[in-house]
PDB file of N, CA and C in Angstrom:
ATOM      1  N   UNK A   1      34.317   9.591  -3.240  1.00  0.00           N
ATOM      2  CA  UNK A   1      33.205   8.783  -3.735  1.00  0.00           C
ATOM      3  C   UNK A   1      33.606   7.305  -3.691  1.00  0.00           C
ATOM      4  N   UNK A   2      32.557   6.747  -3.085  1.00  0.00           N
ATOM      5  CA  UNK A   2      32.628   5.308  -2.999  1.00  0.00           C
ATOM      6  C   UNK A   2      32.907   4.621  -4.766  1.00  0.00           C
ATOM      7  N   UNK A   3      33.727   3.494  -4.806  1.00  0.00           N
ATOM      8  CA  UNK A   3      33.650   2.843  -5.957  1.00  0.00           C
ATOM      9  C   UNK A   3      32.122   2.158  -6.719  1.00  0.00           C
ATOM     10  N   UNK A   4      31.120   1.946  -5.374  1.00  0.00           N
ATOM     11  CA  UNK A   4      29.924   1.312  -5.936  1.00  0.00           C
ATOM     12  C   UNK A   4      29.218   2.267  -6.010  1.00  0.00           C
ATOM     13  N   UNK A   5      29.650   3.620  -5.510  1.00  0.00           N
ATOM     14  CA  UNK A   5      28.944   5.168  -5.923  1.00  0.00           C
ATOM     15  C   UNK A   5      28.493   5.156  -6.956  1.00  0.00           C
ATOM     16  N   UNK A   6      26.931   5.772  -7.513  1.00  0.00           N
ATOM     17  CA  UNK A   6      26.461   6.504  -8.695  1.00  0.00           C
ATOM     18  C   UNK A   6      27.093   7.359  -8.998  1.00  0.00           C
ATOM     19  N   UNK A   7      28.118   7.994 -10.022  1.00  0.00           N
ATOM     20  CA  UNK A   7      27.919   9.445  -9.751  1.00  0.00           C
ATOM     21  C   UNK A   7      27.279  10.061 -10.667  1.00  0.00           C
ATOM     22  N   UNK A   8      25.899   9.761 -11.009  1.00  0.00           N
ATOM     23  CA  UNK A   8      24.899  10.552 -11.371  1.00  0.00           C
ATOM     24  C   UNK A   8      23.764  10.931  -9.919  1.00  0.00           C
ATOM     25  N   UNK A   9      23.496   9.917  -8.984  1.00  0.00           N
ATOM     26  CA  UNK A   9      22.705  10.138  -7.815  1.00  0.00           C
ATOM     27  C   UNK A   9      23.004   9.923  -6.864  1.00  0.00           C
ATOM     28  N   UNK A  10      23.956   9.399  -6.804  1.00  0.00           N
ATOM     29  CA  UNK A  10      24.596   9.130  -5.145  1.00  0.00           C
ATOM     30  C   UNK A  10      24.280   7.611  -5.135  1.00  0.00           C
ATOM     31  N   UNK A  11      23.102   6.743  -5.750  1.00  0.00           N
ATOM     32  CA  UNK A  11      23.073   5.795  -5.489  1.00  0.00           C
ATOM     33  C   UNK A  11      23.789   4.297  -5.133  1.00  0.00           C
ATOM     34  N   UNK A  12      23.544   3.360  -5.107  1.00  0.00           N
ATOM     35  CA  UNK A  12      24.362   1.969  -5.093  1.00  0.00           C
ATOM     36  C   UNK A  12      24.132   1.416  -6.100  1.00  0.00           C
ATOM     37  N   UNK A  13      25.802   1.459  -6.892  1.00  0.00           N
ATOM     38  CA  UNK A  13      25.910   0.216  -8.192  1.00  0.00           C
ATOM     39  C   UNK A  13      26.035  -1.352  -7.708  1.00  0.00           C
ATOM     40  N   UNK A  14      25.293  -1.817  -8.379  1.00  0.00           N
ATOM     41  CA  UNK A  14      25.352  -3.607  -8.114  1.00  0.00           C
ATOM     42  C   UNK A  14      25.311  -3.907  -9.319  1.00  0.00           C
ATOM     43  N   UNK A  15      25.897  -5.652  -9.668  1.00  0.00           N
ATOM     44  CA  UNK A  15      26.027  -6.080 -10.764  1.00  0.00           C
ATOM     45  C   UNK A  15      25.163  -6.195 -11.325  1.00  0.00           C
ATOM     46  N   UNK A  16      24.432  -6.632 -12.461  1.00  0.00           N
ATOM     47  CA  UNK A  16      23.054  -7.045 -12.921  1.00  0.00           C
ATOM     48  C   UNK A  16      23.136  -7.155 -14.414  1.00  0.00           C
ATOM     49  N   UNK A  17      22.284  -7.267 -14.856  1.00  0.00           N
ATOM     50  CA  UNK A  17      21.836  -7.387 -16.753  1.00  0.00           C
ATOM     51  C   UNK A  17      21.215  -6.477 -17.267  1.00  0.00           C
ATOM     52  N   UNK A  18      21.620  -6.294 -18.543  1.00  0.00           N
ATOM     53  CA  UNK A  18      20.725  -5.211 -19.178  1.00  0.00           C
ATOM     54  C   UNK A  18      20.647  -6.070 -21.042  1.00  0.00           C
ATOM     55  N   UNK A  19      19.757  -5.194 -21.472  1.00  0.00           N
ATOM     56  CA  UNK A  19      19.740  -5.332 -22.709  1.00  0.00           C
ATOM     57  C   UNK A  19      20.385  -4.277 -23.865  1.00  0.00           C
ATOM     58  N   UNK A  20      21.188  -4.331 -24.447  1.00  0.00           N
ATOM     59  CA  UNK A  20      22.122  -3.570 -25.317  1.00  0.00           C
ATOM     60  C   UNK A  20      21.399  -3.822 -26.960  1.00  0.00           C
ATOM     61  N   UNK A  21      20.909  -2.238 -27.385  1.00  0.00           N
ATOM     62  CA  UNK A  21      20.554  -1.918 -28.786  1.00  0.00           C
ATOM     63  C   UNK A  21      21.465  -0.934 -29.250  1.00  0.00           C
ATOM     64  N   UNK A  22      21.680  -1.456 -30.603  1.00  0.00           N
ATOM     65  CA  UNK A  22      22.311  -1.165 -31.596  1.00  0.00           C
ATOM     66  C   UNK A  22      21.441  -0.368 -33.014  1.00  0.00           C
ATOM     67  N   UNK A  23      20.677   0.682 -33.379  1.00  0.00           N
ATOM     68  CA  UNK A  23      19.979   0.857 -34.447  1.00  0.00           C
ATOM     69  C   UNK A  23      21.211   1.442 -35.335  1.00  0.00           C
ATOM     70  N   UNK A  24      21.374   0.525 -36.318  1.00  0.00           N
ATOM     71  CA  UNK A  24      21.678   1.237 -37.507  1.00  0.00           C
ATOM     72  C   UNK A  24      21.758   1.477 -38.530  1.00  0.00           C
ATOM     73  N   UNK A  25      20.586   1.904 -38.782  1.00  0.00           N
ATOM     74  CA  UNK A  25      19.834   2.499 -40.077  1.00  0.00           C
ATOM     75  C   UNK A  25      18.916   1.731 -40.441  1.00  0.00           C
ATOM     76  N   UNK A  26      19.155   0.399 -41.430  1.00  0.00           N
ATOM     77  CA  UNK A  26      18.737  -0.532 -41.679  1.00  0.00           C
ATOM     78  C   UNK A  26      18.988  -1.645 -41.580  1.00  0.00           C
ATOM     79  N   UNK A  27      19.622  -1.842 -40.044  1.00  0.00           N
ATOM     80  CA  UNK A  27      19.620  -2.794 -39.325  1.00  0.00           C
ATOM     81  C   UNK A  27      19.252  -2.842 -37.930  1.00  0.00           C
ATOM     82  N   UNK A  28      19.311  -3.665 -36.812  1.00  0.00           N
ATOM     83  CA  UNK A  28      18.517  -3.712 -35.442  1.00  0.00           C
ATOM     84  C   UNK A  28      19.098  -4.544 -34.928  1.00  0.00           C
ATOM     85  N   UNK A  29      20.493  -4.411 -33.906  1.00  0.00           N
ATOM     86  CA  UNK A  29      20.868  -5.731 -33.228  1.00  0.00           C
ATOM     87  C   UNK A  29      20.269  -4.950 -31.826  1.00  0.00           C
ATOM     88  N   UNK A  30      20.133  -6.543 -31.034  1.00  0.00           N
ATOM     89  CA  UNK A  30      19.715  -7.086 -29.601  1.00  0.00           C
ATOM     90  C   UNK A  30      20.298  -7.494 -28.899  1.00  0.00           C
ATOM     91  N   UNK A  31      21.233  -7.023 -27.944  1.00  0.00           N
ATOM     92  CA  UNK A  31      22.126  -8.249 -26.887  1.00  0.00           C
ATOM     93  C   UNK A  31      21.097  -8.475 -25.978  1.00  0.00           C
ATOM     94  N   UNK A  32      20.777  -9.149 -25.467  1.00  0.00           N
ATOM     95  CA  UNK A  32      19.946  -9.215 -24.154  1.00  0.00           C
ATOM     96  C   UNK A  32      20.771 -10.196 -23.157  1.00  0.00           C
ATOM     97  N   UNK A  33      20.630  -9.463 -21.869  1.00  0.00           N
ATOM     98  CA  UNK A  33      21.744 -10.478 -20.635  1.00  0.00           C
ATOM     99  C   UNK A  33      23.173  -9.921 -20.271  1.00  0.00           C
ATOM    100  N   UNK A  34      23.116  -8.676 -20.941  1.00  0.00           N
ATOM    101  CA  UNK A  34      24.529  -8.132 -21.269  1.00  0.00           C
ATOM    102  C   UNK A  34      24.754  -7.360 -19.810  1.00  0.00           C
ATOM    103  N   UNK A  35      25.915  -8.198 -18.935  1.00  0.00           N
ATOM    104  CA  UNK A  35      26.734  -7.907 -17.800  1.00  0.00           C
ATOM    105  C   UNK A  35      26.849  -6.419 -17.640  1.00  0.00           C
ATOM    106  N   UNK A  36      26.090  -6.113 -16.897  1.00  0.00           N
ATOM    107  CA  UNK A  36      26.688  -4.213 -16.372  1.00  0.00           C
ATOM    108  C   UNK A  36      26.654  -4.430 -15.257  1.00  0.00           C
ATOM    109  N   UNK A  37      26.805  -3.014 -14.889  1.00  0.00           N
ATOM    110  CA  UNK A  37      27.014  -2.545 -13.228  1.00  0.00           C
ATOM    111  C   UNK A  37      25.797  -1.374 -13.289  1.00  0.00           C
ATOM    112  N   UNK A  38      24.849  -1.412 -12.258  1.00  0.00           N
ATOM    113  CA  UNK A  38      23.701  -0.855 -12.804  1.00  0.00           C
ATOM    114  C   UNK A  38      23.434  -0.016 -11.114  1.00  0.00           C
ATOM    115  N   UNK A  39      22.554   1.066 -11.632  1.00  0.00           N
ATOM    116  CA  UNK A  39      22.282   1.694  -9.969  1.00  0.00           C
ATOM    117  C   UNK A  39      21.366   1.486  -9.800  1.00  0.00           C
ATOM    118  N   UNK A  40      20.655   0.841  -8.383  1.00  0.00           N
ATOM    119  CA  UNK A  40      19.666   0.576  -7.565  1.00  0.00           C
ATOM    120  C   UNK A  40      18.881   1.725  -7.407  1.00  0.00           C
ATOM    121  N   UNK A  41      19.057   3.207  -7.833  1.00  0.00           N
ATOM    122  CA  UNK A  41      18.466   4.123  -7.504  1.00  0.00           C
ATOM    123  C   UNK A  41      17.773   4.703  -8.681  1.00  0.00           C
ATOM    124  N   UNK A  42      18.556   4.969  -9.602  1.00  0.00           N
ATOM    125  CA  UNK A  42      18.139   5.701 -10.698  1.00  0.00           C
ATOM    126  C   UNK A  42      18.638   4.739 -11.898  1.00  0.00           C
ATOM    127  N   UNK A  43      19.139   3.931 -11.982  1.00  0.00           N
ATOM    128  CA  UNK A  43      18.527   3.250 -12.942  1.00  0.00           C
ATOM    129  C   UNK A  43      19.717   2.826 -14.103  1.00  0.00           C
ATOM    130  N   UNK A  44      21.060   4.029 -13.602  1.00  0.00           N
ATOM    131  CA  UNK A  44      21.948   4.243 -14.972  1.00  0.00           C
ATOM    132  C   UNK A  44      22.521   3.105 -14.696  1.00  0.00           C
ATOM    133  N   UNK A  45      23.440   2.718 -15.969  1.00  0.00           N
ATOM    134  CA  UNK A  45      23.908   1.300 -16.534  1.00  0.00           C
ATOM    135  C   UNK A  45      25.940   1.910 -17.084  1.00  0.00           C
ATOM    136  N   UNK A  46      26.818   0.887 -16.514  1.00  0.00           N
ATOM    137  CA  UNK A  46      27.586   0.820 -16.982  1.00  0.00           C
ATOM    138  C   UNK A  46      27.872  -0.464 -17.623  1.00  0.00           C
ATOM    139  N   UNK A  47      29.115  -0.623 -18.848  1.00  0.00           N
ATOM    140  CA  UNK A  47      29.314  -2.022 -19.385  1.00  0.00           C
ATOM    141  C   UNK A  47      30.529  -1.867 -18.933  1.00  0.00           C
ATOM    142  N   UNK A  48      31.576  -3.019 -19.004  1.00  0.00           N
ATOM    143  CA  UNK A  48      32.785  -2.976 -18.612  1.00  0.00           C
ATOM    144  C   UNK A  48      33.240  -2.814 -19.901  1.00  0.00           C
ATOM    145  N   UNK A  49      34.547  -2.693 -20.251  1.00  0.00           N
ATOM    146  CA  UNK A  49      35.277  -2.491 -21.539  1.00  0.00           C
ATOM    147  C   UNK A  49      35.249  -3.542 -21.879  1.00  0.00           C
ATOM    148  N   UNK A  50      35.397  -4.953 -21.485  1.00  0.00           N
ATOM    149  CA  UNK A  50      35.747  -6.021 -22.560  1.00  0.00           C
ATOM    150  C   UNK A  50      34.304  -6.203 -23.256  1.00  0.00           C
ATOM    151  N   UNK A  51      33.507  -6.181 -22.424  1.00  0.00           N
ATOM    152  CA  UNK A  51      32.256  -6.508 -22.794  1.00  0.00           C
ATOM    153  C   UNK A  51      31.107  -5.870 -23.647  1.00  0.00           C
ATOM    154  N   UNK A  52      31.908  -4.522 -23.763  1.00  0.00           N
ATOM    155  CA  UNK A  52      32.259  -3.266 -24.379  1.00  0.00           C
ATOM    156  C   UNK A  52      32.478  -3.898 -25.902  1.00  0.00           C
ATOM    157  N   UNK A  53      33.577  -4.596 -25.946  1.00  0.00           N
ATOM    158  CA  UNK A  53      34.530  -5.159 -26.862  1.00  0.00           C
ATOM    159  C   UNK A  53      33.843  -5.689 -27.467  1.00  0.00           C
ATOM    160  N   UNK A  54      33.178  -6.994 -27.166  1.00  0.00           N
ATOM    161  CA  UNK A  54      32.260  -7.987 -27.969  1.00  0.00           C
ATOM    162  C   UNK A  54      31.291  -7.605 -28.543  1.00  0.00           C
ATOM    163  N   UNK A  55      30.823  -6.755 -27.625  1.00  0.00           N
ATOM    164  CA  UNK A  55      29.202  -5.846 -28.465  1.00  0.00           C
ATOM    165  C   UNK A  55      29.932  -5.020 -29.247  1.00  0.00           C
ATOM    166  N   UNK A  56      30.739  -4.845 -29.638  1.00  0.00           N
ATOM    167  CA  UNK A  56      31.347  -3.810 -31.072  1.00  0.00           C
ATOM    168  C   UNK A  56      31.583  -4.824 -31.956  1.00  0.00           C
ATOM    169  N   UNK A  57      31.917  -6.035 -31.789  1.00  0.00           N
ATOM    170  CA  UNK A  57      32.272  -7.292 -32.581  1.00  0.00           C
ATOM    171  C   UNK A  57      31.067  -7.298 -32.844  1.00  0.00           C
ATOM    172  N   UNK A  58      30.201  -8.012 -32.601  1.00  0.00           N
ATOM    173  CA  UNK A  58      28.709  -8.157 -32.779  1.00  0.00           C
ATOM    174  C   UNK A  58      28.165  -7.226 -33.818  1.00  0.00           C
ATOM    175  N   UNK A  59      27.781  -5.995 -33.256  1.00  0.00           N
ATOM    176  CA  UNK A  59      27.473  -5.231 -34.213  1.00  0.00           C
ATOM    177  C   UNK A  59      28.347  -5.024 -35.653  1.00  0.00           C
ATOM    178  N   UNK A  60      29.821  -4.931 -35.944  1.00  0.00           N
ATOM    179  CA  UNK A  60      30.283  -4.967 -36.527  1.00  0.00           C
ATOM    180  C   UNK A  60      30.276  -6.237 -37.543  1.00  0.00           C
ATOM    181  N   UNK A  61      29.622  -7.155 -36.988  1.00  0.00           N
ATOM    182  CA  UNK A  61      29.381  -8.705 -37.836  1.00  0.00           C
ATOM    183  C   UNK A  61      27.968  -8.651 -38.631  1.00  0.00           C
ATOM    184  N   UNK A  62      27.273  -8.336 -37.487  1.00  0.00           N
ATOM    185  CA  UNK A  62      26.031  -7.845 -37.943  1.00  0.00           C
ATOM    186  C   UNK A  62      25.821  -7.089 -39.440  1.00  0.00           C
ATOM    187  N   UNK A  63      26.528  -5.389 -39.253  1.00  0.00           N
ATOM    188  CA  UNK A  63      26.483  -4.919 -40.254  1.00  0.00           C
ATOM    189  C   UNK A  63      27.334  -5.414 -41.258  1.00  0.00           C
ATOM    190  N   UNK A  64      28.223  -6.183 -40.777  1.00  0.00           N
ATOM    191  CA  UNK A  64      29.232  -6.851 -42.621  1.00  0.00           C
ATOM    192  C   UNK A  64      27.924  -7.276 -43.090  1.00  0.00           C
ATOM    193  N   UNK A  65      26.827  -8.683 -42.594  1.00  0.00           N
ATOM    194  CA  UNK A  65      26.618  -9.418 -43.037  1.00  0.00           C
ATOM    195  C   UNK A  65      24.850  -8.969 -43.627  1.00  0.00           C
ATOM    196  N   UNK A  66      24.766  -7.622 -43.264  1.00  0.00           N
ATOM    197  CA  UNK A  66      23.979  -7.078 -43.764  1.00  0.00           C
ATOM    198  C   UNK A  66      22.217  -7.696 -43.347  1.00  0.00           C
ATOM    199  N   UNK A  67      22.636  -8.129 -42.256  1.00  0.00           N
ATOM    200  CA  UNK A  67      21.377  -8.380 -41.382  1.00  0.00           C
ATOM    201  C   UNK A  67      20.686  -7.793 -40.990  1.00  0.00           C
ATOM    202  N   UNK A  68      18.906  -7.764 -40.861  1.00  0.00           N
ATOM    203  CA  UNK A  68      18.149  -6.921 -40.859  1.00  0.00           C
ATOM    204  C   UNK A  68      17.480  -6.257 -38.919  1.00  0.00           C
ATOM    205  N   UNK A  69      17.964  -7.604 -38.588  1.00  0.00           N
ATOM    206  CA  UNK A  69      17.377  -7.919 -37.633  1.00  0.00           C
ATOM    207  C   UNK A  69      17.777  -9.086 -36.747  1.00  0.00           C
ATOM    208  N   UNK A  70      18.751  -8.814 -35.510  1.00  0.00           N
ATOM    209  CA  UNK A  70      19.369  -9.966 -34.720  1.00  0.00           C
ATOM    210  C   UNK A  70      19.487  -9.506 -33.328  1.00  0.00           C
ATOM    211  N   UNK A  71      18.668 -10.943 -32.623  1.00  0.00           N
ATOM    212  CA  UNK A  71      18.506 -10.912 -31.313  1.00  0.00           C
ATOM    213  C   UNK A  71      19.713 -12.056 -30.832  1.00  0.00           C
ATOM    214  N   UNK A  72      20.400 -11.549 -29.753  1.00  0.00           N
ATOM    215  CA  UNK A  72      21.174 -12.627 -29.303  1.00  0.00           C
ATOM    216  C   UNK A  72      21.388 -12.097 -27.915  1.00  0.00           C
ATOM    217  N   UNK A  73      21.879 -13.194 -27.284  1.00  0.00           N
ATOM    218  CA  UNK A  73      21.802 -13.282 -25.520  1.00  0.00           C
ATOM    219  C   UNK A  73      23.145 -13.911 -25.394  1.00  0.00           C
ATOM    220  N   UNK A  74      23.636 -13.273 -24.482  1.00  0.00           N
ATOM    221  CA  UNK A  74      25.089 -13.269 -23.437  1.00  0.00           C
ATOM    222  C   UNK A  74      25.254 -14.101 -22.300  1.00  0.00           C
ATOM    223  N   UNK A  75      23.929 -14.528 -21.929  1.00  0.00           N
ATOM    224  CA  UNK A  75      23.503 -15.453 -21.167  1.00  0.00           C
ATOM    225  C   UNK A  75      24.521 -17.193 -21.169  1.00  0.00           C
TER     226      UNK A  75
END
């Protein structure tokens, strides 16, 4: 299998953006702009690990600070 292989469809991964939600419970974070590797075919989305990393920071700030509701962009 090719490295830019799907392996859910065979398709072609290319870089691109997505938007990353977080529900939890009684809170709602938003990344929007968030760096994946995405398939041209069907649609599935990978994140890389670091980036991985920050959106666990994020959310994890989020819920310390007991926020109801946060949109933020990576952009």
């Amino acid at each position: 299998m090719r490295s830019n292989q799907c392996p859910v469809c065979d398709g072609s991964k290319q870089p691109g953006r997505t938007t990353f939600t977080a529900d939890l419970g009684e809170n709602l974070v938003v990344v929007r702009h968030v760096p994946a590797t995405i398939c041209e075919q069907c649609g599935e989305e990978w994140i890389a690990n670091d980036v991985a990393k920050l959106l666990e920071e994020i959310v994890a700030k989020a819920r310390q600070e007991h926020r109801q509701f946060e949109v933020l962009s990576l952009a």
